[in-house]
PDB file of N, CA and C in Angstrom:
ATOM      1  N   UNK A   1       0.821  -1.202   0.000  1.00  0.00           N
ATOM      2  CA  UNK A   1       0.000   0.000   0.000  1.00  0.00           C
ATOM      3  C   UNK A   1       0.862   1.261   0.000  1.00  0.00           C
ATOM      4  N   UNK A   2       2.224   1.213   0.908  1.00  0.00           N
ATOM      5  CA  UNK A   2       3.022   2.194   0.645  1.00  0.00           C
ATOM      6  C   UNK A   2       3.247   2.781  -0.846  1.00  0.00           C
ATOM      7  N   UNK A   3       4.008   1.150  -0.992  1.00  0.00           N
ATOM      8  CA  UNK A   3       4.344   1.581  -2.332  1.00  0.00           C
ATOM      9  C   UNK A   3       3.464   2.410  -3.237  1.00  0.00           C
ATOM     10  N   UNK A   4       1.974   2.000  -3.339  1.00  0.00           N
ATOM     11  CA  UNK A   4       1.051   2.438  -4.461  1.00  0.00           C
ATOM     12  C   UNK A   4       1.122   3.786  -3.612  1.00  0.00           C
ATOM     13  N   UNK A   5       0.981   4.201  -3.119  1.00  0.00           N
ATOM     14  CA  UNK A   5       1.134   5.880  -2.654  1.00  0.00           C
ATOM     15  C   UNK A   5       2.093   7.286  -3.084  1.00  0.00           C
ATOM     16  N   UNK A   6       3.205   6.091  -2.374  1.00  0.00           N
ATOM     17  CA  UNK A   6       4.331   6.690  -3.122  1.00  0.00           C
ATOM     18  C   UNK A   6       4.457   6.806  -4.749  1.00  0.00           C
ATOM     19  N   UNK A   7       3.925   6.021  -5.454  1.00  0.00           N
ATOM     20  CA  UNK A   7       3.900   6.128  -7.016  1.00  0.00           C
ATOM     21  C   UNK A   7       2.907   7.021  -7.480  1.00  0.00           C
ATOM     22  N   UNK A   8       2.181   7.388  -6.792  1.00  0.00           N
ATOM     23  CA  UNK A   8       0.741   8.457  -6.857  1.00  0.00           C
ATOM     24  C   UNK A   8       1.352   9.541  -6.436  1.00  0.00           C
ATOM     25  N   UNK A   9       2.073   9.439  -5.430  1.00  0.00           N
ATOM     26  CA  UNK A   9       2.977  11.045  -5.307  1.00  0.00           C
ATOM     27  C   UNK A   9       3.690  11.347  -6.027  1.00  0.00           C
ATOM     28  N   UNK A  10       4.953  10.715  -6.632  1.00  0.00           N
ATOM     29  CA  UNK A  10       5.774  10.484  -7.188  1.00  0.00           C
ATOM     30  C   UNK A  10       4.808  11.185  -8.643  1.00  0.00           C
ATOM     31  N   UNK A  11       3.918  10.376  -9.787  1.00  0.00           N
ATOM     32  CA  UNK A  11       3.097  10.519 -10.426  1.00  0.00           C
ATOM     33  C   UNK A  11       2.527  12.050 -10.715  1.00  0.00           C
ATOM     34  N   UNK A  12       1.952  12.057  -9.621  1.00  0.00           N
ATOM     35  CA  UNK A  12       1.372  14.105  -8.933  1.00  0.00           C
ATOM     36  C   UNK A  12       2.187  15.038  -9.235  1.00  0.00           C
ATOM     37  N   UNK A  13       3.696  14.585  -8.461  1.00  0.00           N
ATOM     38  CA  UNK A  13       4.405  15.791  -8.572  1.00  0.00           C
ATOM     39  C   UNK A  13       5.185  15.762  -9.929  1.00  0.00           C
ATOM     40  N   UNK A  14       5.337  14.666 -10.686  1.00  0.00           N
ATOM     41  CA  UNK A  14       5.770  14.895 -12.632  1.00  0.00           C
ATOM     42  C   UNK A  14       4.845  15.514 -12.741  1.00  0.00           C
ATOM     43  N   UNK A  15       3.172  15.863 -12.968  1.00  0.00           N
ATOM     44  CA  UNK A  15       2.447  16.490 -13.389  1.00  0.00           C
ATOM     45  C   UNK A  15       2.408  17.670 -13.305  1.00  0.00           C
ATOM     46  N   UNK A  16       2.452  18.000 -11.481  1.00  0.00           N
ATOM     47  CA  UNK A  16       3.156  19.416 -11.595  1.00  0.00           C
ATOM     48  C   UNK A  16       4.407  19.581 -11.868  1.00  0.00           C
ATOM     49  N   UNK A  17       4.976  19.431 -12.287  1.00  0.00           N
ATOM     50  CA  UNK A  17       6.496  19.885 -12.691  1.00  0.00           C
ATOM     51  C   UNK A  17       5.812  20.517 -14.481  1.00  0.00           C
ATOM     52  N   UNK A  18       5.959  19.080 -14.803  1.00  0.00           N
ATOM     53  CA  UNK A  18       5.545  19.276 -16.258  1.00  0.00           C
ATOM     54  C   UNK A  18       4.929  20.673 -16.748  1.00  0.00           C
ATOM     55  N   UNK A  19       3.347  21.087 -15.854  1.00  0.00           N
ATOM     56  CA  UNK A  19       2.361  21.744 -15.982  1.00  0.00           C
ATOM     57  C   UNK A  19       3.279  23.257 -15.468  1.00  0.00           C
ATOM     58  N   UNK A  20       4.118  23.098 -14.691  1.00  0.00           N
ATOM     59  CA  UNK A  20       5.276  24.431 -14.371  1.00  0.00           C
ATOM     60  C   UNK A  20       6.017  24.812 -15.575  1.00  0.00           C
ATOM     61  N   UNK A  21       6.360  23.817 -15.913  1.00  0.00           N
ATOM     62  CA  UNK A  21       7.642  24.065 -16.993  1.00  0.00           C
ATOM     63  C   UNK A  21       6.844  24.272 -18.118  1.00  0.00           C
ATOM     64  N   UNK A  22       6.093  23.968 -18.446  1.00  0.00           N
ATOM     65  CA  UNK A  22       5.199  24.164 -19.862  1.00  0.00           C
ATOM     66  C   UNK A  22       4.625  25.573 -19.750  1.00  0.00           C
ATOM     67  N   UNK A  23       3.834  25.995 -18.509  1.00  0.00           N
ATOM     68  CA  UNK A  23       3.332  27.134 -18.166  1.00  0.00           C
ATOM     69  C   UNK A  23       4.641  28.639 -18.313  1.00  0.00           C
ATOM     70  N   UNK A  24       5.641  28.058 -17.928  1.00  0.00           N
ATOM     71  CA  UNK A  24       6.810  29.553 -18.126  1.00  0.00           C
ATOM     72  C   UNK A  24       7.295  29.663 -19.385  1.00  0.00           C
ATOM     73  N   UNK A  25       7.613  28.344 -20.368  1.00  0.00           N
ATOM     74  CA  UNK A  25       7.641  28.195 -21.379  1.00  0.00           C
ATOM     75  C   UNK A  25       6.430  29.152 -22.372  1.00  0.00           C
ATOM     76  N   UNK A  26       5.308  28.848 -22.187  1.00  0.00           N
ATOM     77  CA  UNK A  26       4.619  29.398 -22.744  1.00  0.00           C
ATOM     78  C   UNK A  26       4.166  31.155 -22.303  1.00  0.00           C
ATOM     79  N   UNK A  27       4.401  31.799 -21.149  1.00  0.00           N
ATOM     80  CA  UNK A  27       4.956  32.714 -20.859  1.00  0.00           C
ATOM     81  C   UNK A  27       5.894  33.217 -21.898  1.00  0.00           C
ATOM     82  N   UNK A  28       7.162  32.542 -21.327  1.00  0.00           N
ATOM     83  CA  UNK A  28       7.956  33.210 -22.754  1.00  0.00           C
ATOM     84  C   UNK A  28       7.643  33.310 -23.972  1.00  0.00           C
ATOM     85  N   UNK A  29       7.277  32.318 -24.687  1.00  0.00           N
ATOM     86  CA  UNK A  29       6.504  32.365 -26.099  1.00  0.00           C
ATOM     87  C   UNK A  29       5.561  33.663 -26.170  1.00  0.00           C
ATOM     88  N   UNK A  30       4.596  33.849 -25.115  1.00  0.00           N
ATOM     89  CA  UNK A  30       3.537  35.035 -25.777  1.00  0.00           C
ATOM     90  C   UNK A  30       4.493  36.168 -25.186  1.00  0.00           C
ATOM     91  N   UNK A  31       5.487  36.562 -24.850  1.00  0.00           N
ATOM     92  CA  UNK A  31       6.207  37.464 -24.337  1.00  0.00           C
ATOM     93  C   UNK A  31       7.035  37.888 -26.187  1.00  0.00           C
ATOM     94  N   UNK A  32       7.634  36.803 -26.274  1.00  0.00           N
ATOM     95  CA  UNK A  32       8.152  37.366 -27.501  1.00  0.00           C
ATOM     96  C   UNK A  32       7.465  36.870 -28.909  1.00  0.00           C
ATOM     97  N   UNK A  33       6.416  36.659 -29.100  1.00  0.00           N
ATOM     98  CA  UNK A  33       5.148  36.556 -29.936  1.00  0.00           C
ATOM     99  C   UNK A  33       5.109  38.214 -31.239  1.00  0.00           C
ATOM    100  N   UNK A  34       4.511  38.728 -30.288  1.00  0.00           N
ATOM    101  CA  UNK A  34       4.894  40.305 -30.783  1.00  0.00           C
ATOM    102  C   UNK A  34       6.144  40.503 -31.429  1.00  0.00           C
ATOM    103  N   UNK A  35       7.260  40.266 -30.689  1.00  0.00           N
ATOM    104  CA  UNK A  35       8.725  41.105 -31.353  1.00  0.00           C
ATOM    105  C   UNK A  35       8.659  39.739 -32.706  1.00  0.00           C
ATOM    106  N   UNK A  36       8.285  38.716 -32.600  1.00  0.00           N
ATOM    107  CA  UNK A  36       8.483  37.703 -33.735  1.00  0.00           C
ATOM    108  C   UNK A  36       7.751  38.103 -34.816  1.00  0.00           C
ATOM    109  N   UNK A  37       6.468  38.123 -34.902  1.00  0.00           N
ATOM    110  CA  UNK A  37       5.873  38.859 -35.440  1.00  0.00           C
ATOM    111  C   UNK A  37       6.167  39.909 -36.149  1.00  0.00           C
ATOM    112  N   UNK A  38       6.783  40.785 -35.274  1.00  0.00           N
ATOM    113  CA  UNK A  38       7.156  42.266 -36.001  1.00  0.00           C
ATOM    114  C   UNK A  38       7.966  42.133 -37.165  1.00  0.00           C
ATOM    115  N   UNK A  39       9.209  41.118 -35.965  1.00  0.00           N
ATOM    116  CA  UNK A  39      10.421  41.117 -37.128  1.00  0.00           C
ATOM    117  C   UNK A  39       9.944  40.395 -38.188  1.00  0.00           C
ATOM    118  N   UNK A  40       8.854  39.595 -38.563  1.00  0.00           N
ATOM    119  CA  UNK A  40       8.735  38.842 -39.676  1.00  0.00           C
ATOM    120  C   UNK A  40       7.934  39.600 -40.806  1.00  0.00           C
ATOM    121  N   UNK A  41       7.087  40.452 -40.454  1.00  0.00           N
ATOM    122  CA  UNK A  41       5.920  40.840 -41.003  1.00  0.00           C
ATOM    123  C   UNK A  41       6.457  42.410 -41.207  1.00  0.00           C
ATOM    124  N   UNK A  42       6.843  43.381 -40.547  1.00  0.00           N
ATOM    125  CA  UNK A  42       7.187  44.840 -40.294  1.00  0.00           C
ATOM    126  C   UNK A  42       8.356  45.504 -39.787  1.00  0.00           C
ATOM    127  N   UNK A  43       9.477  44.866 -40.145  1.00  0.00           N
ATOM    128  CA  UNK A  43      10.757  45.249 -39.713  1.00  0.00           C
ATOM    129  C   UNK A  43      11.438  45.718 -40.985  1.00  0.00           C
ATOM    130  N   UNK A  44      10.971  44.746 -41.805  1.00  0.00           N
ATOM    131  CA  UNK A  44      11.398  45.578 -43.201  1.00  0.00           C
ATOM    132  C   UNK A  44      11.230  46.731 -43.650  1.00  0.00           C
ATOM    133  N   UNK A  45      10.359  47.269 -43.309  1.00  0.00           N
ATOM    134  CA  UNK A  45      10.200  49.070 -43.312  1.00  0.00           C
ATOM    135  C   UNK A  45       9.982  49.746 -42.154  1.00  0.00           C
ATOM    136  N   UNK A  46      10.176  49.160 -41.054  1.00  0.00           N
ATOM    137  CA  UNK A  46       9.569  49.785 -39.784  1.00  0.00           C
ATOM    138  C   UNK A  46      11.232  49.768 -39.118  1.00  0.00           C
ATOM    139  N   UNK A  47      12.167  48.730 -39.582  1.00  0.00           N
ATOM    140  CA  UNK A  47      13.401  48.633 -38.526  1.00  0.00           C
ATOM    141  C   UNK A  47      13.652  47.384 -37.556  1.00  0.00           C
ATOM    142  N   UNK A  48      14.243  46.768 -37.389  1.00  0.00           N
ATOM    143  CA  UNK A  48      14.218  45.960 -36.029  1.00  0.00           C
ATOM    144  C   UNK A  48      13.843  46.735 -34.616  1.00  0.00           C
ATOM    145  N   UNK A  49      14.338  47.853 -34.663  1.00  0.00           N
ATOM    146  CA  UNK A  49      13.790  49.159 -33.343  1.00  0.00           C
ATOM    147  C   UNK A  49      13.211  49.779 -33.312  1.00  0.00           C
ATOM    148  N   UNK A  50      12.188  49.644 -34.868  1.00  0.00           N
ATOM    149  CA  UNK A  50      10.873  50.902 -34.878  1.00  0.00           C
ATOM    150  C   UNK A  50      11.191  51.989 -35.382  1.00  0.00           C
ATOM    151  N   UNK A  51      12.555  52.532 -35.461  1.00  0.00           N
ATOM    152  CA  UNK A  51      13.190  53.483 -35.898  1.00  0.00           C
ATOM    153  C   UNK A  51      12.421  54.115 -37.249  1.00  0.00           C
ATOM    154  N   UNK A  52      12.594  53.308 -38.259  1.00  0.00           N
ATOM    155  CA  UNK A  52      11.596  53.141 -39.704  1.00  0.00           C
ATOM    156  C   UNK A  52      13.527  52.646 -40.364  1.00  0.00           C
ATOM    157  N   UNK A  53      13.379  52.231 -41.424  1.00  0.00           N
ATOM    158  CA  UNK A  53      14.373  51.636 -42.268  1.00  0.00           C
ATOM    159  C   UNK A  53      14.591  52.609 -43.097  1.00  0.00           C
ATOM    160  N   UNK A  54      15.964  53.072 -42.896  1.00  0.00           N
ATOM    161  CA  UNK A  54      16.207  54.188 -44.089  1.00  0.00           C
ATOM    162  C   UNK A  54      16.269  54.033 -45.701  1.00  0.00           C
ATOM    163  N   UNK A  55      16.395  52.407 -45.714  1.00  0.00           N
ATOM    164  CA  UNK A  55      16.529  51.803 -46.898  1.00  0.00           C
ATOM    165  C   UNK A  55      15.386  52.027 -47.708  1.00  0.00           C
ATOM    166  N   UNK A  56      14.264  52.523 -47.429  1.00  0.00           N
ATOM    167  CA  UNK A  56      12.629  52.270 -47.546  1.00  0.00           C
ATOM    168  C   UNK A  56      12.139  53.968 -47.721  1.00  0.00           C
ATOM    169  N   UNK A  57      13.299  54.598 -47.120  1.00  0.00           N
ATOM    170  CA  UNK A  57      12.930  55.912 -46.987  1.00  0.00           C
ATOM    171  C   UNK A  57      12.095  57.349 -48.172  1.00  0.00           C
ATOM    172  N   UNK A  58      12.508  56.672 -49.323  1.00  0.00           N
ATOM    173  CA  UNK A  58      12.018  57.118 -50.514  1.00  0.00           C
ATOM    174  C   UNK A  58      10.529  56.690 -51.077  1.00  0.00           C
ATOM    175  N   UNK A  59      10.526  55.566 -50.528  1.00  0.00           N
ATOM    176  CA  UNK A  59       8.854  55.056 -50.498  1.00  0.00           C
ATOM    177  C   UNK A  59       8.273  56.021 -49.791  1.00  0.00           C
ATOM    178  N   UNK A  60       8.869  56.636 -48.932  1.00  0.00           N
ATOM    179  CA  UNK A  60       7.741  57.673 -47.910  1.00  0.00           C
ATOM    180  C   UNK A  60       7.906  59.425 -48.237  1.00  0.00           C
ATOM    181  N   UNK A  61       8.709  59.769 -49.201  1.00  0.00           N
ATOM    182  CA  UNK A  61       9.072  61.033 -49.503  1.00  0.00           C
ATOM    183  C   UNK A  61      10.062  61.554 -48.711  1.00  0.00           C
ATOM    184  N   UNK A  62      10.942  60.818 -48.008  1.00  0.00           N
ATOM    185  CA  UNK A  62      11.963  61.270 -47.106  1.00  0.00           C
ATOM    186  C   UNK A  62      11.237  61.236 -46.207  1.00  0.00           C
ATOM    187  N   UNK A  63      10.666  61.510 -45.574  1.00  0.00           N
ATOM    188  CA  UNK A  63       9.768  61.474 -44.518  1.00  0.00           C
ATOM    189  C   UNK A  63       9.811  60.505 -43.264  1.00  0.00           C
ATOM    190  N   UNK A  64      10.903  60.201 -42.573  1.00  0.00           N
ATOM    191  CA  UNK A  64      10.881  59.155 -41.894  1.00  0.00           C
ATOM    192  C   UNK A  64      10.352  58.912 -40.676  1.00  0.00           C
ATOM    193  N   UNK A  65       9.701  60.174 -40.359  1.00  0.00           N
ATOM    194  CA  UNK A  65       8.870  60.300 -39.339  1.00  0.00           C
ATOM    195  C   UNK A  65       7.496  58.840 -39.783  1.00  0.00           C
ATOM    196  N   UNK A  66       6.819  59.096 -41.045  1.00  0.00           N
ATOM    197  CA  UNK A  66       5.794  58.185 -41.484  1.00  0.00           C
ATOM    198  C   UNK A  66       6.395  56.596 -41.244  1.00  0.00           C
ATOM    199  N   UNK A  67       7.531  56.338 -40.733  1.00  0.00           N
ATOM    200  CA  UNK A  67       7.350  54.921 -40.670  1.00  0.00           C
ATOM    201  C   UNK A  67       7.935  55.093 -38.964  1.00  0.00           C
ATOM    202  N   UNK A  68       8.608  55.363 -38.486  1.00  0.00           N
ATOM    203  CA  UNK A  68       9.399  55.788 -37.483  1.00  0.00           C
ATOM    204  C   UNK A  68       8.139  55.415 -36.174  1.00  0.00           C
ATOM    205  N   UNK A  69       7.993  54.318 -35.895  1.00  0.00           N
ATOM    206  CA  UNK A  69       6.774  53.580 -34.598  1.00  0.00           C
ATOM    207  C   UNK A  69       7.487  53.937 -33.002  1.00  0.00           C
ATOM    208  N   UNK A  70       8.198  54.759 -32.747  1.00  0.00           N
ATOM    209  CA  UNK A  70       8.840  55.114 -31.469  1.00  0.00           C
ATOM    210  C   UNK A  70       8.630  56.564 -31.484  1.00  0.00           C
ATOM    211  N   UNK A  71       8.048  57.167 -32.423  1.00  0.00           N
ATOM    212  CA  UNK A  71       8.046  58.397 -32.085  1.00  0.00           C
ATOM    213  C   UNK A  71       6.678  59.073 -31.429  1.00  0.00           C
ATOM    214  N   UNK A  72       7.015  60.444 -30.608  1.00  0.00           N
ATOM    215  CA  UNK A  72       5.952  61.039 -30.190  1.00  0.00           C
ATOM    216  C   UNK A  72       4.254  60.838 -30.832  1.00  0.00           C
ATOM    217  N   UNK A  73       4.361  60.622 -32.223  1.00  0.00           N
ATOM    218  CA  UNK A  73       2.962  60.677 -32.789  1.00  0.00           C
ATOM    219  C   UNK A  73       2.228  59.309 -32.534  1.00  0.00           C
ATOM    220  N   UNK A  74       2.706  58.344 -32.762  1.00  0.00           N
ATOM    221  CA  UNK A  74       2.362  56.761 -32.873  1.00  0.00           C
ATOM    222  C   UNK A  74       2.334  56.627 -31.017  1.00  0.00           C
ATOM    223  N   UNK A  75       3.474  57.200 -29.979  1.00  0.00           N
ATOM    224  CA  UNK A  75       2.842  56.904 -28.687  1.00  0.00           C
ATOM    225  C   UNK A  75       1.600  57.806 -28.650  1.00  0.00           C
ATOM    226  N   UNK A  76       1.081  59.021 -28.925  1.00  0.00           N
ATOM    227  CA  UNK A  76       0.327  59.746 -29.072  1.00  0.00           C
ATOM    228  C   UNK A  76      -1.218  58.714 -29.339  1.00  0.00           C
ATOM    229  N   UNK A  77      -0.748  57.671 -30.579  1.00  0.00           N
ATOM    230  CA  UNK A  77      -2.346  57.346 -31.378  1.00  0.00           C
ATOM    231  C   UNK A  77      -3.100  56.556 -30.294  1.00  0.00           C
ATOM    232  N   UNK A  78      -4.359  56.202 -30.221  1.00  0.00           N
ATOM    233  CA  UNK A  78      -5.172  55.036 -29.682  1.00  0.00           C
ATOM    234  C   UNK A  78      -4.508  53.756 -29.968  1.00  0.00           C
ATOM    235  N   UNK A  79      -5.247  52.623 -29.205  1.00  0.00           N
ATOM    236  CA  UNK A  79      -4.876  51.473 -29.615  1.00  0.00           C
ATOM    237  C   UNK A  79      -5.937  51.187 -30.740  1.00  0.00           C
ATOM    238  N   UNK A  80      -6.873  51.769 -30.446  1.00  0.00           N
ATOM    239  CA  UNK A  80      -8.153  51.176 -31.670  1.00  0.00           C
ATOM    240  C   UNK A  80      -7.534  51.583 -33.381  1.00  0.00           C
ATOM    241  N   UNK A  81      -6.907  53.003 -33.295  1.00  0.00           N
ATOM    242  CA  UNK A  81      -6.461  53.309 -34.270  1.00  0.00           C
ATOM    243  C   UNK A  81      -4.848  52.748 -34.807  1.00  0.00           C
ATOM    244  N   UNK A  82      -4.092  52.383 -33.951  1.00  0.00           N
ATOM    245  CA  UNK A  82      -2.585  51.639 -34.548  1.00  0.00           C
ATOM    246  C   UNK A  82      -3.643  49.949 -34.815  1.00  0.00           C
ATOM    247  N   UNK A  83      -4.227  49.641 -34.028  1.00  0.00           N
ATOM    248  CA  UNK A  83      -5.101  48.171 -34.543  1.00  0.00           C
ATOM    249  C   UNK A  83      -5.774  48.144 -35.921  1.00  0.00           C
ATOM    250  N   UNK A  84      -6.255  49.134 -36.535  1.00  0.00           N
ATOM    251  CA  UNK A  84      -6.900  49.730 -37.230  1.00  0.00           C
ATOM    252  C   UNK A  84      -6.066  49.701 -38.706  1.00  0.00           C
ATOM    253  N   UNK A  85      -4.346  50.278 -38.025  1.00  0.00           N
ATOM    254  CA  UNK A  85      -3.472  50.635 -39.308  1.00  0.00           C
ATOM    255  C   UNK A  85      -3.171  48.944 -39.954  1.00  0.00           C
ATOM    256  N   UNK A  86      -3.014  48.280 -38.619  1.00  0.00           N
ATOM    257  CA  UNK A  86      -2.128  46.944 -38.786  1.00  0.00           C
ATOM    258  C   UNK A  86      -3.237  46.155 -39.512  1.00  0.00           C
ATOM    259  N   UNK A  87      -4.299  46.283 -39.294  1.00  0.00           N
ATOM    260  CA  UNK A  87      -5.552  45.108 -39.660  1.00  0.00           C
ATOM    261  C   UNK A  87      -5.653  45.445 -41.237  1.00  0.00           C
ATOM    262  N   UNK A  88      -5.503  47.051 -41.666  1.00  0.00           N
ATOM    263  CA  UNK A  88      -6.425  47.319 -42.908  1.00  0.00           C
ATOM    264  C   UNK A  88      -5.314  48.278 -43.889  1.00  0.00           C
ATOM    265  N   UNK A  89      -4.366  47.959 -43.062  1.00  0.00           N
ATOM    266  CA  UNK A  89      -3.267  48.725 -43.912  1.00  0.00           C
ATOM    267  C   UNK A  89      -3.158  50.646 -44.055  1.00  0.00           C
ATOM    268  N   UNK A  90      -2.278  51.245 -44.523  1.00  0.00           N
ATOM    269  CA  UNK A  90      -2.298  52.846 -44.440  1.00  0.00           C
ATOM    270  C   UNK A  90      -1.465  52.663 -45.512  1.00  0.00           C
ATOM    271  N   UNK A  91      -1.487  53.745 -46.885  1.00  0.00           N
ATOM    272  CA  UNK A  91      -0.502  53.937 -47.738  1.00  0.00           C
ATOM    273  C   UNK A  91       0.122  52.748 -48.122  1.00  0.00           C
ATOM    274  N   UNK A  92       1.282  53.081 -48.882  1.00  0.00           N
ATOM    275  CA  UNK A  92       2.069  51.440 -48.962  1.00  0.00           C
ATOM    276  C   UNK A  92       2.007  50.151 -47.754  1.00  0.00           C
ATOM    277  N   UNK A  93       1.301  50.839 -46.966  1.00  0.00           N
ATOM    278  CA  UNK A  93       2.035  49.420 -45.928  1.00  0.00           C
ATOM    279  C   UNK A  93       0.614  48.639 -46.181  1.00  0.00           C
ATOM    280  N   UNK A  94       1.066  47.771 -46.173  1.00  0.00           N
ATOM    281  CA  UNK A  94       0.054  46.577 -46.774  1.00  0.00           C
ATOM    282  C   UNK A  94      -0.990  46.094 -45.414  1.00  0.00           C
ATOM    283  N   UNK A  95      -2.458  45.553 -45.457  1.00  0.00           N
ATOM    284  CA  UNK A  95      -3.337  45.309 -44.391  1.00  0.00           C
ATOM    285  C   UNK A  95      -2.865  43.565 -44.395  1.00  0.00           C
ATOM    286  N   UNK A  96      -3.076  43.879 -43.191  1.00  0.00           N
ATOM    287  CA  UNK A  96      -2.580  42.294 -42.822  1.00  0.00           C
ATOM    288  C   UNK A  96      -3.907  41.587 -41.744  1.00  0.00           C
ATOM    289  N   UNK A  97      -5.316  41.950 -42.060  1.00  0.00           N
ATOM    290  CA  UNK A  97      -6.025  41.491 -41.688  1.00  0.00           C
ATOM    291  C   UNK A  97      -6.674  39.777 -41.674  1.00  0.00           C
ATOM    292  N   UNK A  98      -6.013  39.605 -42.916  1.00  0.00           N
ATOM    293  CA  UNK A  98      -5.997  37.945 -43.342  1.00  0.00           C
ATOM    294  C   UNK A  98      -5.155  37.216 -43.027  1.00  0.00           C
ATOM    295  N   UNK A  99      -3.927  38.561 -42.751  1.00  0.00           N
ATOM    296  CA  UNK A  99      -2.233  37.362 -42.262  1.00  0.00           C
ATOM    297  C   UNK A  99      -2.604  37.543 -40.334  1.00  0.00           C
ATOM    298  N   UNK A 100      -3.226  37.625 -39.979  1.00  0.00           N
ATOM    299  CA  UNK A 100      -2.575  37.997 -38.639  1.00  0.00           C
ATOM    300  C   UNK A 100      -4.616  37.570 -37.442  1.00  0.00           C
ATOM    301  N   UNK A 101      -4.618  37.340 -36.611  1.00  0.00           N
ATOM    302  CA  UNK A 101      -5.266  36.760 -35.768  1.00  0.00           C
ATOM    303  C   UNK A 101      -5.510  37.931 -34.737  1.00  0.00           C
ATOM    304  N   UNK A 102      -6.838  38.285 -34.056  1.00  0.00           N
ATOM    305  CA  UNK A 102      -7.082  39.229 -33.108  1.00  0.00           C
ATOM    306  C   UNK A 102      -5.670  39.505 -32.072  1.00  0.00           C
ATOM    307  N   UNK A 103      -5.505  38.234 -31.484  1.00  0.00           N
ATOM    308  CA  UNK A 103      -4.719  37.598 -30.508  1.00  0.00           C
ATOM    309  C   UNK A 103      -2.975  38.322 -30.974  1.00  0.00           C
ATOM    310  N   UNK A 104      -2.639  37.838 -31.810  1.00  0.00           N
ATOM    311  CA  UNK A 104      -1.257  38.331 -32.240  1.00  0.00           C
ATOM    312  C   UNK A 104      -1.517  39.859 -33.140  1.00  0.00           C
ATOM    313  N   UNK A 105      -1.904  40.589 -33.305  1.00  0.00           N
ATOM    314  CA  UNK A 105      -2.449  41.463 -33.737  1.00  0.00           C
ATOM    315  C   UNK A 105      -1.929  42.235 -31.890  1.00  0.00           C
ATOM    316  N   UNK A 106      -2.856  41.908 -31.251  1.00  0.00           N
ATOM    317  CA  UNK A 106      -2.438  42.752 -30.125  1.00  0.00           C
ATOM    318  C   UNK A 106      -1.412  42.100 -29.418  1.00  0.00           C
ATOM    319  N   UNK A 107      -0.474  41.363 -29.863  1.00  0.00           N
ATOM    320  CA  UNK A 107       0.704  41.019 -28.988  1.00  0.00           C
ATOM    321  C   UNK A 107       1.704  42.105 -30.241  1.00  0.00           C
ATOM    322  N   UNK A 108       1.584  41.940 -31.395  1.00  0.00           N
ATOM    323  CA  UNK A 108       2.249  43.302 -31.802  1.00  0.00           C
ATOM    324  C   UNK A 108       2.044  44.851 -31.754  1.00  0.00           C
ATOM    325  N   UNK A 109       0.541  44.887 -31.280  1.00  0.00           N
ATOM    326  CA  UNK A 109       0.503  46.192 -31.060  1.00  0.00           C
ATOM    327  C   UNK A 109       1.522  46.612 -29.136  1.00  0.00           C
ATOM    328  N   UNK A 110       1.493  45.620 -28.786  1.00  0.00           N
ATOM    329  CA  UNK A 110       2.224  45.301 -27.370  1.00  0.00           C
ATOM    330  C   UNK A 110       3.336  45.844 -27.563  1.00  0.00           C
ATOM    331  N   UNK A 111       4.046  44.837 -28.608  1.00  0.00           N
ATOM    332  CA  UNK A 111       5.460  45.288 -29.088  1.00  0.00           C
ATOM    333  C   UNK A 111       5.716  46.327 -29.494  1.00  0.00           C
ATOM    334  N   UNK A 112       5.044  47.246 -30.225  1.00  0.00           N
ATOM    335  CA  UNK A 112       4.677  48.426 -30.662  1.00  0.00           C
ATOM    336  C   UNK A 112       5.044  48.769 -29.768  1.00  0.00           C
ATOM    337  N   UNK A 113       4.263  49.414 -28.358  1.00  0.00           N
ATOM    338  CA  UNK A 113       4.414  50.396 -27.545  1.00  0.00           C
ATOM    339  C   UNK A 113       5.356  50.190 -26.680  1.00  0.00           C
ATOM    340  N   UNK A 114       6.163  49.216 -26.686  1.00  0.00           N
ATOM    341  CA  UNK A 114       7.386  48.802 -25.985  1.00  0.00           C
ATOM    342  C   UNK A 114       8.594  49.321 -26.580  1.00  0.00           C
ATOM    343  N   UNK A 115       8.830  49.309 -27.696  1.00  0.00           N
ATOM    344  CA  UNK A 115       9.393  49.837 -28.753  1.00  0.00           C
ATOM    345  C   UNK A 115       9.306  51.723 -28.237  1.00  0.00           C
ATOM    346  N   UNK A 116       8.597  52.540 -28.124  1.00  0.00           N
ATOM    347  CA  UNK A 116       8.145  53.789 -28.062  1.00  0.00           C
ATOM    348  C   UNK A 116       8.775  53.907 -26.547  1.00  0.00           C
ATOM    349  N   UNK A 117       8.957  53.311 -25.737  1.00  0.00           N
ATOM    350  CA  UNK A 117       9.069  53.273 -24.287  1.00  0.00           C
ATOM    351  C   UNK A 117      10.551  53.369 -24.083  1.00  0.00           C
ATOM    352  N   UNK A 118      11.040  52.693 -24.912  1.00  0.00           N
ATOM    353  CA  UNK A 118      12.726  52.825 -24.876  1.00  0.00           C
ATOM    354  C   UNK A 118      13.491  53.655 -25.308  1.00  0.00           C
ATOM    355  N   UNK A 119      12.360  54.227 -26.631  1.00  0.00           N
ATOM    356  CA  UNK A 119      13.114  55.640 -26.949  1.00  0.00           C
ATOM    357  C   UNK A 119      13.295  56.551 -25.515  1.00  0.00           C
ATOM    358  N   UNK A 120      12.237  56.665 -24.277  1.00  0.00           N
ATOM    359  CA  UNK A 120      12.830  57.541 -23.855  1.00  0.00           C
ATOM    360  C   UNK A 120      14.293  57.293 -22.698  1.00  0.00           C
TER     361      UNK A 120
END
């Protein structure tokens, strides 16, 4: 009878372990969800830092404020309205309402304003 106890404890606590380690794991995953995202989908004209890509800069009339996601104007916008840009597109930048899921949609708008936070 010991024994079967001990194998039920033993048993219990792999489950919680497992259910720990899977749980921080997946923590991390939706933590960097957003920056994955970004970099896959909007780094090409936006920057790895939001900066905007100077390479791209002529697409916007010099203007690098228009891609530049760390600056005063973009921390300035709503979330309804940067959700708005990403879902349905603005100017060249393409709507990514078909590529992208409510859920990750706002883990990059996340990244977004994290991005804006470091500028200062």
């Amino acid at each position: 009878m010991k024994e079967k106890k001990a194998y039920v404890l033993v048993y219990c606590a792999t489950i919680v372990l497992v259910v720990c380690i899977t749980s921080a794991a997946s923590a991390q995953t939706r933590k960097n969800t957003g920056r994955v995202i970004f970099m896959e989908r909007c780094a090409a004209c936006h920057a790895p830092n939001g900066k905007g890509n100077l390479n791209v800069i002529a697409m916007v009339n010099g203007d690098i404020s228009r891609i530049d996601l760390t600056d005063e104007t973009t921390a300035k916008k709503q979330d309804v309205d940067l959700r708005s840009t990403i879902l349905d597109g603005r100017g060249l930048m393409p709507a990514h309402k078909d590529k992208l899921t409510a859920v990750e949609v706002d883990h990059v708008l996340k990244f977004i304003r994290q991005l804006g936070k470091k500028r200062k």
